[in-house]
N, C-alpha and C. Protein backbone atom coordinates (compact mmCIF):
# COMPACT_ATOMS: atom_id res chain seq x y z
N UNK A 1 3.90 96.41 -43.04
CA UNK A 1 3.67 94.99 -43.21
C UNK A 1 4.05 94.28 -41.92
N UNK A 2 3.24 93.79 -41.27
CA UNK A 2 3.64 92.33 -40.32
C UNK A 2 4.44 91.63 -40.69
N UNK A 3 5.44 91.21 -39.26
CA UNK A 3 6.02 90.89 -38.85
C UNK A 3 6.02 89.26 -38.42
N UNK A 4 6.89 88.45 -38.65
CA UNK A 4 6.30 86.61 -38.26
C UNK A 4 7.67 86.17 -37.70
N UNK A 5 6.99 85.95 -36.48
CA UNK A 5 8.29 85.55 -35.28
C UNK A 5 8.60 83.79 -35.61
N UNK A 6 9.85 84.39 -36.15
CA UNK A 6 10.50 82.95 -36.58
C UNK A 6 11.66 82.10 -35.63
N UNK A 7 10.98 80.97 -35.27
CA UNK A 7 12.36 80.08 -34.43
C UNK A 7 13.17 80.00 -35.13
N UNK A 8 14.51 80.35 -34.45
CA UNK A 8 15.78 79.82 -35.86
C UNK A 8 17.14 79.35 -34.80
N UNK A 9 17.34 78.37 -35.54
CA UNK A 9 18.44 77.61 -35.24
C UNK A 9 19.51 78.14 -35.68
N UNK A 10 20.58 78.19 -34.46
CA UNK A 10 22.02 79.37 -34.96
C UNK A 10 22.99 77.78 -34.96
N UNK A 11 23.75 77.25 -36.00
CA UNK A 11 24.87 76.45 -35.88
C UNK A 11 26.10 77.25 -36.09
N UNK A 12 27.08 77.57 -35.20
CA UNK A 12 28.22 78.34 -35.04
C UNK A 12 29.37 78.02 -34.07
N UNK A 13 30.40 77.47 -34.47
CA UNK A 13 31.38 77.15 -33.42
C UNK A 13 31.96 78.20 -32.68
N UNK A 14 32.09 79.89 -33.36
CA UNK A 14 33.19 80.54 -32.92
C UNK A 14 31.93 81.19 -31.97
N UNK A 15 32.05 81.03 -30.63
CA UNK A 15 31.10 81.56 -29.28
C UNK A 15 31.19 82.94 -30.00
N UNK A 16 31.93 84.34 -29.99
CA UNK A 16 31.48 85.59 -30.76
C UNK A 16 30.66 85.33 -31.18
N UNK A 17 30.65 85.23 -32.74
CA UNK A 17 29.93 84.78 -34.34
C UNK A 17 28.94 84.41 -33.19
N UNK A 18 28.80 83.45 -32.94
CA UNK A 18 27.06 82.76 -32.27
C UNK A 18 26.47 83.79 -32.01
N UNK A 19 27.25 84.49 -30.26
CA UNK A 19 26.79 85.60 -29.75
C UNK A 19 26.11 86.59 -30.84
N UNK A 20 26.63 87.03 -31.61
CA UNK A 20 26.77 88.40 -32.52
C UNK A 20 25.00 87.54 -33.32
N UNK A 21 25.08 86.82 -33.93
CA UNK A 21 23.81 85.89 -34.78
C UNK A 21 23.00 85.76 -33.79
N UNK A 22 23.05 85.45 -32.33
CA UNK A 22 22.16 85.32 -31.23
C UNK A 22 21.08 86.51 -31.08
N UNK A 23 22.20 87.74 -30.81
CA UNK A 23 21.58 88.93 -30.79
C UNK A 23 21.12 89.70 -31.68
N UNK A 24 21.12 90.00 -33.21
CA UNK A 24 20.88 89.92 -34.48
C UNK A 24 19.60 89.25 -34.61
N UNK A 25 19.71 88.43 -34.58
CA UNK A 25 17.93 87.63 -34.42
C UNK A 25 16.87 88.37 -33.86
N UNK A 26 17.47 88.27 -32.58
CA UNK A 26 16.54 88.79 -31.34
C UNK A 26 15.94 90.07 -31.55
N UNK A 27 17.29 91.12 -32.19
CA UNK A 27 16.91 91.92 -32.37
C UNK A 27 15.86 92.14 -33.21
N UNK A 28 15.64 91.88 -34.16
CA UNK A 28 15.13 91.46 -35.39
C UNK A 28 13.78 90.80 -35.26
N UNK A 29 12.75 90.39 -33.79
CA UNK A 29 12.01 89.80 -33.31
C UNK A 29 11.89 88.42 -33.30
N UNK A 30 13.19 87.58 -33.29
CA UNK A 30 12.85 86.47 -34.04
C UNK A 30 13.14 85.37 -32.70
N UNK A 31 13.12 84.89 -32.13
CA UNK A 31 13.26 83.65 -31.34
C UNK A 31 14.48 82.74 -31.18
N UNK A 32 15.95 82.46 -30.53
CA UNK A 32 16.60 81.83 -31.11
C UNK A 32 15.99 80.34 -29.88
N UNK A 33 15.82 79.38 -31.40
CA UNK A 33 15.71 78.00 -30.44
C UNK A 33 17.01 77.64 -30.19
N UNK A 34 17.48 77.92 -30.42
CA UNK A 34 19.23 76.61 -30.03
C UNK A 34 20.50 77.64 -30.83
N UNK A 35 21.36 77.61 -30.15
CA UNK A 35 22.57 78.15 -30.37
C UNK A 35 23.81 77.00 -29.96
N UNK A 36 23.91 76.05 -31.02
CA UNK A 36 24.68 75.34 -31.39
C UNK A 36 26.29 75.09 -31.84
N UNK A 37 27.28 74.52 -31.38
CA UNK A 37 28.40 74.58 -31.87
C UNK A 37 28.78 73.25 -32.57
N UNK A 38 28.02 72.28 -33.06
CA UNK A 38 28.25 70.73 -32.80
C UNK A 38 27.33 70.47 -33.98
N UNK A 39 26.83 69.37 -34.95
CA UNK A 39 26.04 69.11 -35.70
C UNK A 39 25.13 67.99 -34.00
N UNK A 40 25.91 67.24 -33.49
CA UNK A 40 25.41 66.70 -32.69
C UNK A 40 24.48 67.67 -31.84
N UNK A 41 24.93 68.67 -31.38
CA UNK A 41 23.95 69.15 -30.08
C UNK A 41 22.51 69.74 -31.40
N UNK A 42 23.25 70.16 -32.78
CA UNK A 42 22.23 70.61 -33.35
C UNK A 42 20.99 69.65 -33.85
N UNK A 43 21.53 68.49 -34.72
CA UNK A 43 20.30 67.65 -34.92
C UNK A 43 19.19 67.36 -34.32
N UNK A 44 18.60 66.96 -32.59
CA UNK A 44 17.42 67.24 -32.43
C UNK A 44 16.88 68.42 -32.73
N UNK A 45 17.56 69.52 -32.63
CA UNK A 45 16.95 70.68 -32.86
C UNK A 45 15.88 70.93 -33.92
N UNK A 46 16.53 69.83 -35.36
CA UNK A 46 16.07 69.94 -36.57
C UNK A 46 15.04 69.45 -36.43
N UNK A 47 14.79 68.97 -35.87
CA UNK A 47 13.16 67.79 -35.76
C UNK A 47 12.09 68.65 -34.42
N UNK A 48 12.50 69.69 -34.12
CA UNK A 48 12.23 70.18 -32.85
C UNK A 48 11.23 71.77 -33.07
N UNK A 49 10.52 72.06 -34.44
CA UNK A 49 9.71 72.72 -34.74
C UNK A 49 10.10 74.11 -35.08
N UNK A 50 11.66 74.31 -35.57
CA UNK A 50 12.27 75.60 -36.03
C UNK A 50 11.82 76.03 -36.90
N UNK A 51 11.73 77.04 -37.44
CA UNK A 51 11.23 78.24 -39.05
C UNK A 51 12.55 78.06 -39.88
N UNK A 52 14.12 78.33 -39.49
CA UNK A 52 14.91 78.22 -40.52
C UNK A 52 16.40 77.75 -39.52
N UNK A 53 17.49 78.01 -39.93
CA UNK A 53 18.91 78.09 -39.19
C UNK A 53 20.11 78.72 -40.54
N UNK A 54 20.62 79.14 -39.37
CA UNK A 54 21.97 79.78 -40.03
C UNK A 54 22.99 79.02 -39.35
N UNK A 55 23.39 78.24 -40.65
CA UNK A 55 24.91 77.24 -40.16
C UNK A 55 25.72 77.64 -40.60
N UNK A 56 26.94 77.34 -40.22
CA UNK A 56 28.60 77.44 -40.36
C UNK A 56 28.86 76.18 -40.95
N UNK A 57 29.60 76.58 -42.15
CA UNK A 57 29.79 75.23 -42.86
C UNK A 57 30.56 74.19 -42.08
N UNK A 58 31.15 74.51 -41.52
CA UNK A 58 32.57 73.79 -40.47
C UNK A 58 32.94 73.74 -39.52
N UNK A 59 31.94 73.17 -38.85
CA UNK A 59 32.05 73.27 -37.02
C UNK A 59 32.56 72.17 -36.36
N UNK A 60 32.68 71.97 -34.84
CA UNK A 60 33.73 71.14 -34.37
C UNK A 60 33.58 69.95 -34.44
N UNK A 61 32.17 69.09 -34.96
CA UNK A 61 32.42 68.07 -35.65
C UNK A 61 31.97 67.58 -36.73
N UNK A 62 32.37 68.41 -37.57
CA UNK A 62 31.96 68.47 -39.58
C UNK A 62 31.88 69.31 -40.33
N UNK A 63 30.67 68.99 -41.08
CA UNK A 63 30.89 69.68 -42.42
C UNK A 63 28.92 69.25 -41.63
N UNK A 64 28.59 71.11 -42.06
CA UNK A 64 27.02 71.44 -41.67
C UNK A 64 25.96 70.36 -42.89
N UNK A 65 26.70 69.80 -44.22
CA UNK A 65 25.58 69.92 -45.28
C UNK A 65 24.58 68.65 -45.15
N UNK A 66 25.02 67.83 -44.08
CA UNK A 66 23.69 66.91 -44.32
C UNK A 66 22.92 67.39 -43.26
N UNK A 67 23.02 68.67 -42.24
CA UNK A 67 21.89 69.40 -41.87
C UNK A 67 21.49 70.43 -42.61
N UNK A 68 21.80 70.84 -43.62
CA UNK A 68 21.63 71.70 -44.72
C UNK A 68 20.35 70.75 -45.72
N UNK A 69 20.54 70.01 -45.71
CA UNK A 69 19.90 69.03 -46.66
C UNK A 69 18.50 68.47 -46.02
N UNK A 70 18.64 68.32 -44.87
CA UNK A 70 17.64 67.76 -43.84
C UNK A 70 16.46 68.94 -43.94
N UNK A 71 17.14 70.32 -43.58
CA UNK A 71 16.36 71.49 -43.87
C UNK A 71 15.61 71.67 -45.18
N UNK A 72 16.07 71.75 -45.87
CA UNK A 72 15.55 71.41 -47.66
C UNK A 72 14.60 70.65 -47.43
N UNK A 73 14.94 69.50 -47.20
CA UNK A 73 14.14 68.64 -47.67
C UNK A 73 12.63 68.61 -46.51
N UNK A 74 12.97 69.53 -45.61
CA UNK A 74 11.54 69.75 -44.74
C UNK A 74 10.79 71.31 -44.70
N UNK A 75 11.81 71.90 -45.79
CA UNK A 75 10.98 72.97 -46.98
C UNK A 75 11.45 74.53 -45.78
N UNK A 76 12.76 74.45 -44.87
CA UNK A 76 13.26 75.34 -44.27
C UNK A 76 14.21 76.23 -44.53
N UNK A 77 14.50 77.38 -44.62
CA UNK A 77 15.02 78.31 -45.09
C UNK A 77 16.57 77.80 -44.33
């Protein structure tokens, strides 16, 4: 079965964890658009033509869920 190269947004404060999800992706054929530690550096991202993201509930400034919600509600994994 084919394969569908997905942009995905990594939100992760701890630089490892990112790294480790960075390369995991990649491996995996997938594209990382943005590797994020911030809801700030992440939000354009959201509007910026991604397939899904893997957030960290609790990064250095918040709580991920009203980019959790933003995703939902624009039908993103």
């Amino acid at each position: 079965m084919g394969h569908t190269l997905r942009r995905i947004l990594i939100v992760e404060d701890d630089p490892l964890t990112s790294l480790d999800l960075e390369a995991t992706m990649e491996e995996h054929g997938h594209e990382v658009a943005g590797a994020c530690a911030s809801i700030a550096e992440a939000a354009p991202l959201v509007e910026d033509g991604i397939d899904a993201a893997v957030l960290d509930i609790d990064v250095l400034d918040g709580k991920t869920f009203g980019l959790a919600r933003r995703l939902r509600e624009r039908g993103l994994p």
